[in-house]
PDB file of N, CA and C in Angstrom:
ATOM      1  N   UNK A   1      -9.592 -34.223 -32.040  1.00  0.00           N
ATOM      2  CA  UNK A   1      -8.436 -33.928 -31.215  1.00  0.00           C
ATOM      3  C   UNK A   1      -7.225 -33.695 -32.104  1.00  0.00           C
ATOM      4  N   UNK A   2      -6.489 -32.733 -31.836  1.00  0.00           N
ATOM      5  CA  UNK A   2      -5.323 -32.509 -32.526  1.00  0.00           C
ATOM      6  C   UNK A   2      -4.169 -33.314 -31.932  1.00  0.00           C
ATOM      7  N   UNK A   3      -3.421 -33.799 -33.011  1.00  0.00           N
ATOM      8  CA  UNK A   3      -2.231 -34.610 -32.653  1.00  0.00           C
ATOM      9  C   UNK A   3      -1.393 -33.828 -32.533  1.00  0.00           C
ATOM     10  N   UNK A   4      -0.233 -33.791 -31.542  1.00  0.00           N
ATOM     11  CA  UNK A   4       0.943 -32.520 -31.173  1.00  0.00           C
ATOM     12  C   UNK A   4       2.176 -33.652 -32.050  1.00  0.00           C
ATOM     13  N   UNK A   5       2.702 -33.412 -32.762  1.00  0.00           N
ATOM     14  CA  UNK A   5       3.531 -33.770 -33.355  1.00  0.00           C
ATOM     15  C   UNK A   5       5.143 -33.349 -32.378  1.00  0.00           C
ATOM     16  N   UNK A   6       5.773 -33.895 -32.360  1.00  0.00           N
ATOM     17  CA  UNK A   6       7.240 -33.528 -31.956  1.00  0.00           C
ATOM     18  C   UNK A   6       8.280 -33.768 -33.012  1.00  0.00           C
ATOM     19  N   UNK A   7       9.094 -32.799 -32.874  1.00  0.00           N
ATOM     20  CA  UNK A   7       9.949 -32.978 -33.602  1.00  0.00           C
ATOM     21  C   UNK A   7      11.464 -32.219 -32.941  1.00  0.00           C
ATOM     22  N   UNK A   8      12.345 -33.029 -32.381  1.00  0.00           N
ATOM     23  CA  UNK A   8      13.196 -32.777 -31.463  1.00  0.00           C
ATOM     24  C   UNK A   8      14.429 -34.055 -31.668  1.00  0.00           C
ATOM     25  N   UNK A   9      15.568 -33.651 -31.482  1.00  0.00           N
ATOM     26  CA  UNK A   9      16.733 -34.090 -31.703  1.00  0.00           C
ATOM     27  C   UNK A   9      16.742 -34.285 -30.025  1.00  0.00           C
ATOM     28  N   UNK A  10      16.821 -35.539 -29.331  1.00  0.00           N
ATOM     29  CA  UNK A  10      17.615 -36.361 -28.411  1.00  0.00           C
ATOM     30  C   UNK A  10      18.051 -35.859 -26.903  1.00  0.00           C
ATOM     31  N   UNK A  11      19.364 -35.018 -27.721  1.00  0.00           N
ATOM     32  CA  UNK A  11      20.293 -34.378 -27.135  1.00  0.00           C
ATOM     33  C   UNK A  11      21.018 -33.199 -27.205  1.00  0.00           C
ATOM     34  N   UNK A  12      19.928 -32.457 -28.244  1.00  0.00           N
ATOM     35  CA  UNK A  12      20.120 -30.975 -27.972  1.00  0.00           C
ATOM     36  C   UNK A  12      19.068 -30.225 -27.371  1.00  0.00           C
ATOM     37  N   UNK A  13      20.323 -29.319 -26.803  1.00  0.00           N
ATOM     38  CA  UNK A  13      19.673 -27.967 -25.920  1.00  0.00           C
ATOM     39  C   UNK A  13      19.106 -26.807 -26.659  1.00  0.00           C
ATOM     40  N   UNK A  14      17.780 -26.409 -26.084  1.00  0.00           N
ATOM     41  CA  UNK A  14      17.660 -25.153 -26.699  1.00  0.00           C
ATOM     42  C   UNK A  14      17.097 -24.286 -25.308  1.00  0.00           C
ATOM     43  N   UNK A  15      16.785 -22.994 -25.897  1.00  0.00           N
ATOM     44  CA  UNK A  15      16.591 -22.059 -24.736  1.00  0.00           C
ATOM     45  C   UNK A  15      14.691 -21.200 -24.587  1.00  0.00           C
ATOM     46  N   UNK A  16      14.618 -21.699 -23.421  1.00  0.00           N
ATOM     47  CA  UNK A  16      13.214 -21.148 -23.643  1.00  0.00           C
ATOM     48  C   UNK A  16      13.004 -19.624 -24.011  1.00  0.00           C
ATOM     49  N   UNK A  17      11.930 -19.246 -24.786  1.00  0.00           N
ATOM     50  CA  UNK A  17      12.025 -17.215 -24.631  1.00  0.00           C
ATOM     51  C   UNK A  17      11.284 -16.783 -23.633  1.00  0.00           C
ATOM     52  N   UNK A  18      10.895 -17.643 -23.023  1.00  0.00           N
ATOM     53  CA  UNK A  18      10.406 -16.738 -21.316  1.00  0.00           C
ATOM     54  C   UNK A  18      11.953 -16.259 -20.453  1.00  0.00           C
ATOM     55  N   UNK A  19      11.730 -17.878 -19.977  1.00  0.00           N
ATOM     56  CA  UNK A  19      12.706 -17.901 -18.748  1.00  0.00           C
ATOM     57  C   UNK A  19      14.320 -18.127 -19.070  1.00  0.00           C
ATOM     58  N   UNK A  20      14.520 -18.361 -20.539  1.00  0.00           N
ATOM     59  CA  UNK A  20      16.013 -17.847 -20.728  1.00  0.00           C
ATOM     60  C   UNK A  20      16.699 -19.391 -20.680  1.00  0.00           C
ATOM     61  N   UNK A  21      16.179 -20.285 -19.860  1.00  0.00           N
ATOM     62  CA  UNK A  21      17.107 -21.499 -19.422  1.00  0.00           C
ATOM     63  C   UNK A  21      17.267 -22.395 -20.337  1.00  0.00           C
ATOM     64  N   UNK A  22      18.278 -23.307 -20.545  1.00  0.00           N
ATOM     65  CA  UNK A  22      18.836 -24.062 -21.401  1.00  0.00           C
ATOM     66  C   UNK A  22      18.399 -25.120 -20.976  1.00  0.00           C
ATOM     67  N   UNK A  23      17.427 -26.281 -22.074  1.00  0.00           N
ATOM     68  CA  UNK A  23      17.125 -27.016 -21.176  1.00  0.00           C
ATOM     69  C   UNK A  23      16.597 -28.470 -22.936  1.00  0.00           C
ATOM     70  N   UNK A  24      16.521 -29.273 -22.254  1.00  0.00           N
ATOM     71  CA  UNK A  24      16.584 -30.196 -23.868  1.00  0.00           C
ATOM     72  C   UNK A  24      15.739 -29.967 -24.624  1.00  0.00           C
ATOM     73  N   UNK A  25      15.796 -30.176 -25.870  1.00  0.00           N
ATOM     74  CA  UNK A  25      14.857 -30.402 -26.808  1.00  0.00           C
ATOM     75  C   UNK A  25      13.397 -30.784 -26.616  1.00  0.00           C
ATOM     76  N   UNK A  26      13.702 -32.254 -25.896  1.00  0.00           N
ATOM     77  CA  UNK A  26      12.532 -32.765 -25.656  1.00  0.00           C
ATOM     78  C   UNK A  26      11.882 -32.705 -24.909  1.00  0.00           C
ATOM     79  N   UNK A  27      11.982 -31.968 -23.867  1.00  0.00           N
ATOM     80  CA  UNK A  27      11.297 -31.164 -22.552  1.00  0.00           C
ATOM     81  C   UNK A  27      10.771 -29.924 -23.450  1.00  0.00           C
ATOM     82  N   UNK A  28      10.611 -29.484 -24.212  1.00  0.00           N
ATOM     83  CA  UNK A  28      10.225 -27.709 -24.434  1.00  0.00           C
ATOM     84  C   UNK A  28       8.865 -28.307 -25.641  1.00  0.00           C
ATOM     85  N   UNK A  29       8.299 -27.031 -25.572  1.00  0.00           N
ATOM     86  CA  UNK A  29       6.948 -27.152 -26.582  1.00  0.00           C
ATOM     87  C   UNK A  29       7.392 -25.822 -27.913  1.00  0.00           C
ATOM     88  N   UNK A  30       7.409 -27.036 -28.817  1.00  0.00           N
ATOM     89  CA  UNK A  30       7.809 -25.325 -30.139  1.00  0.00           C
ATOM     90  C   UNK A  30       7.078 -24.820 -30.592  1.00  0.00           C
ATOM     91  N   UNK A  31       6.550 -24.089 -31.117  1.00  0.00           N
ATOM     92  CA  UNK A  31       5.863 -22.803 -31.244  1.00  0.00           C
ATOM     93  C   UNK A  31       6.723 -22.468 -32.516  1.00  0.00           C
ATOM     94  N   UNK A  32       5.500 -22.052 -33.758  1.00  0.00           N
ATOM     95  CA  UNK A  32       5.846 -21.220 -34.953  1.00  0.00           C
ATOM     96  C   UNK A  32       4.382 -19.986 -34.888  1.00  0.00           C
ATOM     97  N   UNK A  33       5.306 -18.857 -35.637  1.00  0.00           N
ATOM     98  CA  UNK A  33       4.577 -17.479 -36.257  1.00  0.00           C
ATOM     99  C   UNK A  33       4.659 -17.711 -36.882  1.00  0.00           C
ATOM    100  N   UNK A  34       3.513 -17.831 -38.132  1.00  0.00           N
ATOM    101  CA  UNK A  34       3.718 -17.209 -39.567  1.00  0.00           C
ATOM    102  C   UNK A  34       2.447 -17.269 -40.190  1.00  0.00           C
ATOM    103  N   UNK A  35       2.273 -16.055 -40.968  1.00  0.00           N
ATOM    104  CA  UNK A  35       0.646 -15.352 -41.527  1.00  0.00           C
ATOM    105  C   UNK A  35      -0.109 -15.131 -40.677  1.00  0.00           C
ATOM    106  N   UNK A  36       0.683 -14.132 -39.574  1.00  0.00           N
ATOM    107  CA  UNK A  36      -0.282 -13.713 -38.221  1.00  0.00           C
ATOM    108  C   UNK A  36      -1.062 -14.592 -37.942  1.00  0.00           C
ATOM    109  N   UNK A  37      -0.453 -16.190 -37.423  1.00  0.00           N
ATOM    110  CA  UNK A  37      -0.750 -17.293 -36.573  1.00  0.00           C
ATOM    111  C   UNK A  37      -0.158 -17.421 -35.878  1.00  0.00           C
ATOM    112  N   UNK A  38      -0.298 -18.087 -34.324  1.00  0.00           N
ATOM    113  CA  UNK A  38       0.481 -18.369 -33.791  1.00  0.00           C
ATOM    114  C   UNK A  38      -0.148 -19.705 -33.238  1.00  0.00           C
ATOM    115  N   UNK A  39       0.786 -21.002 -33.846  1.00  0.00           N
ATOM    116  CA  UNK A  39       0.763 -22.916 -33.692  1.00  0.00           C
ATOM    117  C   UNK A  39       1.744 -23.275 -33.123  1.00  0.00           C
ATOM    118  N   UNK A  40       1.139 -24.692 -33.066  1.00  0.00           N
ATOM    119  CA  UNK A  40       2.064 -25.596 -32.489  1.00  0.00           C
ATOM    120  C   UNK A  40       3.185 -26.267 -33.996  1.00  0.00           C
ATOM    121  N   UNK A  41       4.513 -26.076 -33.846  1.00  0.00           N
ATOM    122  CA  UNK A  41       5.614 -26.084 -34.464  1.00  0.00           C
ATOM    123  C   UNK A  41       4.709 -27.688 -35.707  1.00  0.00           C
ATOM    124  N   UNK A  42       5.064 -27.497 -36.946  1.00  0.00           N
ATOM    125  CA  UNK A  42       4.377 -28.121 -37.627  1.00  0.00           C
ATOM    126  C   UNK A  42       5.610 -29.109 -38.776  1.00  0.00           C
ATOM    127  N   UNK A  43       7.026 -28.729 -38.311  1.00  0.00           N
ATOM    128  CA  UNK A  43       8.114 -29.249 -39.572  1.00  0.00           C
ATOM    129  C   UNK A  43       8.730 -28.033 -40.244  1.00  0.00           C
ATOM    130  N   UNK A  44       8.005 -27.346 -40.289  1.00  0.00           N
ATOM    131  CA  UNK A  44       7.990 -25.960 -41.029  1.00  0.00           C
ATOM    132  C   UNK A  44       8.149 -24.638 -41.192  1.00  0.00           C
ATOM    133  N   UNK A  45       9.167 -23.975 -41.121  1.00  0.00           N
ATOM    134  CA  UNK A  45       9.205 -22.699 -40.823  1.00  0.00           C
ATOM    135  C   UNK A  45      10.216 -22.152 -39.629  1.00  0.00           C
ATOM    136  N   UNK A  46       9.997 -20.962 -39.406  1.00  0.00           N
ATOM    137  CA  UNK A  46      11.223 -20.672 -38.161  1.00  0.00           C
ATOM    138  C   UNK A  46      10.368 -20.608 -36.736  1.00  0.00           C
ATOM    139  N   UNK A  47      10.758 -21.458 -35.893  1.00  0.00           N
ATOM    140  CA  UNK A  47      10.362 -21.535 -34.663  1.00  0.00           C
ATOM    141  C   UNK A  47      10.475 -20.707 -32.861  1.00  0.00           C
ATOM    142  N   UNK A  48       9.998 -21.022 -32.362  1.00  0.00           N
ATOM    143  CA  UNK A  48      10.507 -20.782 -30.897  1.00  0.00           C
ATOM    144  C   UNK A  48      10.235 -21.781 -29.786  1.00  0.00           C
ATOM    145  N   UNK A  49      10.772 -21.863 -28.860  1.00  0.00           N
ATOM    146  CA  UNK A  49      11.074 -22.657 -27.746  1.00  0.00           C
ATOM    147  C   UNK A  49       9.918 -22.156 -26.658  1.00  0.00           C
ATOM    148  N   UNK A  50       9.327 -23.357 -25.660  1.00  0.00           N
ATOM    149  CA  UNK A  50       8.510 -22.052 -24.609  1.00  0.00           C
ATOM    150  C   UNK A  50       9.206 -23.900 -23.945  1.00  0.00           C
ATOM    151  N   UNK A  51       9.169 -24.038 -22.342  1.00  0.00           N
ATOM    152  CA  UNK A  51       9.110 -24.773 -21.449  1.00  0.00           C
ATOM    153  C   UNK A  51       7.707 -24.865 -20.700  1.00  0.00           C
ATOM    154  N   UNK A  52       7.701 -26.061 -20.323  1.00  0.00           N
ATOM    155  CA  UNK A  52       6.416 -26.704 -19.358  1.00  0.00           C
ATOM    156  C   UNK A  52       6.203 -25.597 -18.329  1.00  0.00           C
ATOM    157  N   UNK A  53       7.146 -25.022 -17.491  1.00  0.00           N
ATOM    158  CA  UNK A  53       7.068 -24.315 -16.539  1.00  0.00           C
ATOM    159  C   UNK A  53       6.434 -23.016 -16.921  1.00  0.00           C
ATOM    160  N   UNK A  54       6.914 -22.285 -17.622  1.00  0.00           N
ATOM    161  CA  UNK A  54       6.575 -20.990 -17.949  1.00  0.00           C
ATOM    162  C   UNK A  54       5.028 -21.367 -18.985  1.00  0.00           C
ATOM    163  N   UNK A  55       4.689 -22.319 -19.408  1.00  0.00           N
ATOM    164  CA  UNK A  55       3.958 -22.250 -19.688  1.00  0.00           C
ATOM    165  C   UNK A  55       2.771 -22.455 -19.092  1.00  0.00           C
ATOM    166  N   UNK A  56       2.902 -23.053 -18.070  1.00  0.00           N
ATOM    167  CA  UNK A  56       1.699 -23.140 -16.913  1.00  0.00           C
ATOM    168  C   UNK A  56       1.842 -21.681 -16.300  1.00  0.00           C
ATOM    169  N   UNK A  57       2.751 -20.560 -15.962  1.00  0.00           N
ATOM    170  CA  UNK A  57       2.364 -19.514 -15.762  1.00  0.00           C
ATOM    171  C   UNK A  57       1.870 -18.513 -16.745  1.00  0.00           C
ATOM    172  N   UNK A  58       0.822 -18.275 -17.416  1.00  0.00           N
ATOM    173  CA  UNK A  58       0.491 -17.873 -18.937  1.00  0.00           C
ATOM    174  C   UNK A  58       0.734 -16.342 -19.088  1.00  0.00           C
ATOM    175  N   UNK A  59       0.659 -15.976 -17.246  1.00  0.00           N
ATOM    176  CA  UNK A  59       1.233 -14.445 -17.533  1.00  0.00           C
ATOM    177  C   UNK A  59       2.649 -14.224 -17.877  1.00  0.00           C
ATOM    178  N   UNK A  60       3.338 -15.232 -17.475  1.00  0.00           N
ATOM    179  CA  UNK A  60       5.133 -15.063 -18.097  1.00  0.00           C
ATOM    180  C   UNK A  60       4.854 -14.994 -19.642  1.00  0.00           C
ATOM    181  N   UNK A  61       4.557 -16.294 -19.892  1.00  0.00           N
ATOM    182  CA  UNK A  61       4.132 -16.825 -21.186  1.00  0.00           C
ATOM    183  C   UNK A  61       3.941 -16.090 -21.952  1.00  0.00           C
ATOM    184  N   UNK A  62       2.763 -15.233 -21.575  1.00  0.00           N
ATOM    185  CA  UNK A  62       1.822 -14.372 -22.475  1.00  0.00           C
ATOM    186  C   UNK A  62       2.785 -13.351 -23.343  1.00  0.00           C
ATOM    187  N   UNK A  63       3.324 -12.798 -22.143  1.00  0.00           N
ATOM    188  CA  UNK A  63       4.402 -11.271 -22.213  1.00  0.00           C
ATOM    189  C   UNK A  63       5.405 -11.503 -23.091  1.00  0.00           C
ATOM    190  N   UNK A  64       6.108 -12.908 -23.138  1.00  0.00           N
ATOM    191  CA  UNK A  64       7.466 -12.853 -23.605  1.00  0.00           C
ATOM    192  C   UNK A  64       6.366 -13.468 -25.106  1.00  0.00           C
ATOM    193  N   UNK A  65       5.655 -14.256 -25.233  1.00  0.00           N
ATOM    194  CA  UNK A  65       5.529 -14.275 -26.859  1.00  0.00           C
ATOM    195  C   UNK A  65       4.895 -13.029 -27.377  1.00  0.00           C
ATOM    196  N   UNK A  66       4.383 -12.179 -26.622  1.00  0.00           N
ATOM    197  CA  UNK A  66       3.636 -10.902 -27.003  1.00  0.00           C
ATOM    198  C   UNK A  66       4.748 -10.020 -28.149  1.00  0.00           C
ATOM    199  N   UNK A  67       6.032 -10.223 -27.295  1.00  0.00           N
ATOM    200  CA  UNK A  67       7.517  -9.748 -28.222  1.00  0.00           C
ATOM    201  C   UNK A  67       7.261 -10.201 -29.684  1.00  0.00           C
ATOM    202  N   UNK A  68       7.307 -11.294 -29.772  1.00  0.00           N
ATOM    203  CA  UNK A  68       7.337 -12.454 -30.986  1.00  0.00           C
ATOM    204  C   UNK A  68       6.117 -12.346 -32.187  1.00  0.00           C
ATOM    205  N   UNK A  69       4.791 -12.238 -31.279  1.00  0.00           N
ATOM    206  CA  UNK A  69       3.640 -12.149 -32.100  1.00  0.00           C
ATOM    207  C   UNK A  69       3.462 -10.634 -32.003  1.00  0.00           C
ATOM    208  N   UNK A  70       2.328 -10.148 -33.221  1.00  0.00           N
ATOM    209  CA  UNK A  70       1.844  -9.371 -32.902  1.00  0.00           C
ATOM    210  C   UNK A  70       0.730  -8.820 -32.519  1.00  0.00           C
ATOM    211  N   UNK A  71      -0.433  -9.995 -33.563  1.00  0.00           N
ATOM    212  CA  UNK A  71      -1.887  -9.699 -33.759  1.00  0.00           C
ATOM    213  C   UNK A  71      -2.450 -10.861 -33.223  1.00  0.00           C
ATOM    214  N   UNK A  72      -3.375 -11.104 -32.990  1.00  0.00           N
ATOM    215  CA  UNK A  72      -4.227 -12.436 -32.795  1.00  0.00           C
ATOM    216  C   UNK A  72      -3.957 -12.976 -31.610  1.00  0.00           C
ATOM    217  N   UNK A  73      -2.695 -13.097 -30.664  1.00  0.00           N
ATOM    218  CA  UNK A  73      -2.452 -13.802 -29.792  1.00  0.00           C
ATOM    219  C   UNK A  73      -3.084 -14.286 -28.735  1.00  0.00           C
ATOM    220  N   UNK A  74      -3.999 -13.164 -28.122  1.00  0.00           N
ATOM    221  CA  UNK A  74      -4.690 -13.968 -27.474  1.00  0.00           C
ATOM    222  C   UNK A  74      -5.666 -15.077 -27.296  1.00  0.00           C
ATOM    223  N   UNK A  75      -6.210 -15.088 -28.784  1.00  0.00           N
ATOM    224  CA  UNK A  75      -7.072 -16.525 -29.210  1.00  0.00           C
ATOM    225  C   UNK A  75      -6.118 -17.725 -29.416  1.00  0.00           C
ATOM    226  N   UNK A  76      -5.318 -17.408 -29.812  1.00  0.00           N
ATOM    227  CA  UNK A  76      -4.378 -18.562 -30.591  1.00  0.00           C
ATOM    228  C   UNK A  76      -3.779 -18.663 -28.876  1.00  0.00           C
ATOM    229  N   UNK A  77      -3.024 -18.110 -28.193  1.00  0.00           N
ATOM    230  CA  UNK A  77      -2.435 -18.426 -27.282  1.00  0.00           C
ATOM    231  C   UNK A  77      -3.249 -19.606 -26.398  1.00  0.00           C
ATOM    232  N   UNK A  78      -4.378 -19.112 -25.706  1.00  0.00           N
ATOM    233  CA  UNK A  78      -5.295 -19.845 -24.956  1.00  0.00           C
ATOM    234  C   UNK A  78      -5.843 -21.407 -25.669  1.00  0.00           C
ATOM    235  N   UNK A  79      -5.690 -21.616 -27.436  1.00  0.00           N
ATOM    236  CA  UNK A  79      -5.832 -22.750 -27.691  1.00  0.00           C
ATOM    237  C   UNK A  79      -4.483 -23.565 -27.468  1.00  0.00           C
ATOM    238  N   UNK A  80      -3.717 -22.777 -27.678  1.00  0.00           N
ATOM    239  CA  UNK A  80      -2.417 -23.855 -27.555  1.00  0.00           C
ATOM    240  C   UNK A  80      -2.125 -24.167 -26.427  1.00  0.00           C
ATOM    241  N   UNK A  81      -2.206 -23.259 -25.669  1.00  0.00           N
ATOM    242  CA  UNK A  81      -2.707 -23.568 -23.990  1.00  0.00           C
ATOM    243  C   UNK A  81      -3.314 -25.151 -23.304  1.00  0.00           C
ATOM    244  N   UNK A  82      -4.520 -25.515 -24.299  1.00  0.00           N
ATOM    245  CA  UNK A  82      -5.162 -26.232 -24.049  1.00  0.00           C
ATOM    246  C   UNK A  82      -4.755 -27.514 -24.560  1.00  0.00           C
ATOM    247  N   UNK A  83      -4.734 -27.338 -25.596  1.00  0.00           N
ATOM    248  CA  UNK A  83      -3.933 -28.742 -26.193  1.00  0.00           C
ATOM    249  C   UNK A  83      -2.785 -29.161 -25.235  1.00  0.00           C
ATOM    250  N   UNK A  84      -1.966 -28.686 -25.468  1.00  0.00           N
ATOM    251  CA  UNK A  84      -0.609 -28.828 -24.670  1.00  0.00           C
ATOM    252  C   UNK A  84      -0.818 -29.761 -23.636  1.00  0.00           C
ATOM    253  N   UNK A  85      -2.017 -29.593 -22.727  1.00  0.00           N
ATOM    254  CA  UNK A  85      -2.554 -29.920 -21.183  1.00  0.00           C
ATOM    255  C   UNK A  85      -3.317 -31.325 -22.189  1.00  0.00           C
ATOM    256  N   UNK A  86      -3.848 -31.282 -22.694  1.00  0.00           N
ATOM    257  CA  UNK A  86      -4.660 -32.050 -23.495  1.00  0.00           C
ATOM    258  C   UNK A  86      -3.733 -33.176 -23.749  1.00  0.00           C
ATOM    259  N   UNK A  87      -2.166 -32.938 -24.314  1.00  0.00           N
ATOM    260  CA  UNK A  87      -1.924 -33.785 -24.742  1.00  0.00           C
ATOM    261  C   UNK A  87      -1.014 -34.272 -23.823  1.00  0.00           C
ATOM    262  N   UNK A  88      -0.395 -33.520 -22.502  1.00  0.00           N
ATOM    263  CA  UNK A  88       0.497 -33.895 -21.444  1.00  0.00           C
ATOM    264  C   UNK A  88      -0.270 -35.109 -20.628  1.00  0.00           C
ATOM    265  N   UNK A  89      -1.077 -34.666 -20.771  1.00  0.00           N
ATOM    266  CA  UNK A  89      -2.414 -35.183 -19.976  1.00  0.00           C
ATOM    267  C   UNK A  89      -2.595 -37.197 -20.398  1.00  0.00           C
ATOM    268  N   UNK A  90      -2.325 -37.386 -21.740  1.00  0.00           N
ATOM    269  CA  UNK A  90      -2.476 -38.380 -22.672  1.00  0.00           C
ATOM    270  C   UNK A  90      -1.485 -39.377 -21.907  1.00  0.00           C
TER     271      UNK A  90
END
């Protein structure tokens, strides 16, 4: 089982890239690109924001990181998918 690490400041806001809304840190799931991967945010690198909501709709989801990524996404998407639930779930 993969451990989802967090790494989030308290009381700051950031903005999801689906749905646009401003919403805390610690409510959102981060997400990094890099070497045509697309993970769960690791400490490392430049990130993005997705929310619980839009991420249970995977067709929002899908579209707005489709912008972001280019190659691979649909394998990588559907695992992070799972974890996420995997680890909300915990």
């Amino acid at each position: 089982m993969i451990a989802v690490k967090k790494f989030y400041s308290q009381r700051s806001i950031r903005t999801c890239v689906c749905c646009r809304g401003k919403i805390l840190q610690k409510d959102l799931i981060r997400f990094r690109y890099q070497t045509n991967l697309l993970e769960l945010y690791n400490g490392a690198g430049r990130s993005f924001y997705i929310c619980h909501e839009c991420l249970e709709n995977k067709h929002r989801a899908f579209k707005s990181i489709k912008r972001i990524v280019k190659n691979g996404l649909e394998r990588d998407f559907e695992e992070i998918v799972q974890t996420c639930n995997k680890a909300n779930s915990l």
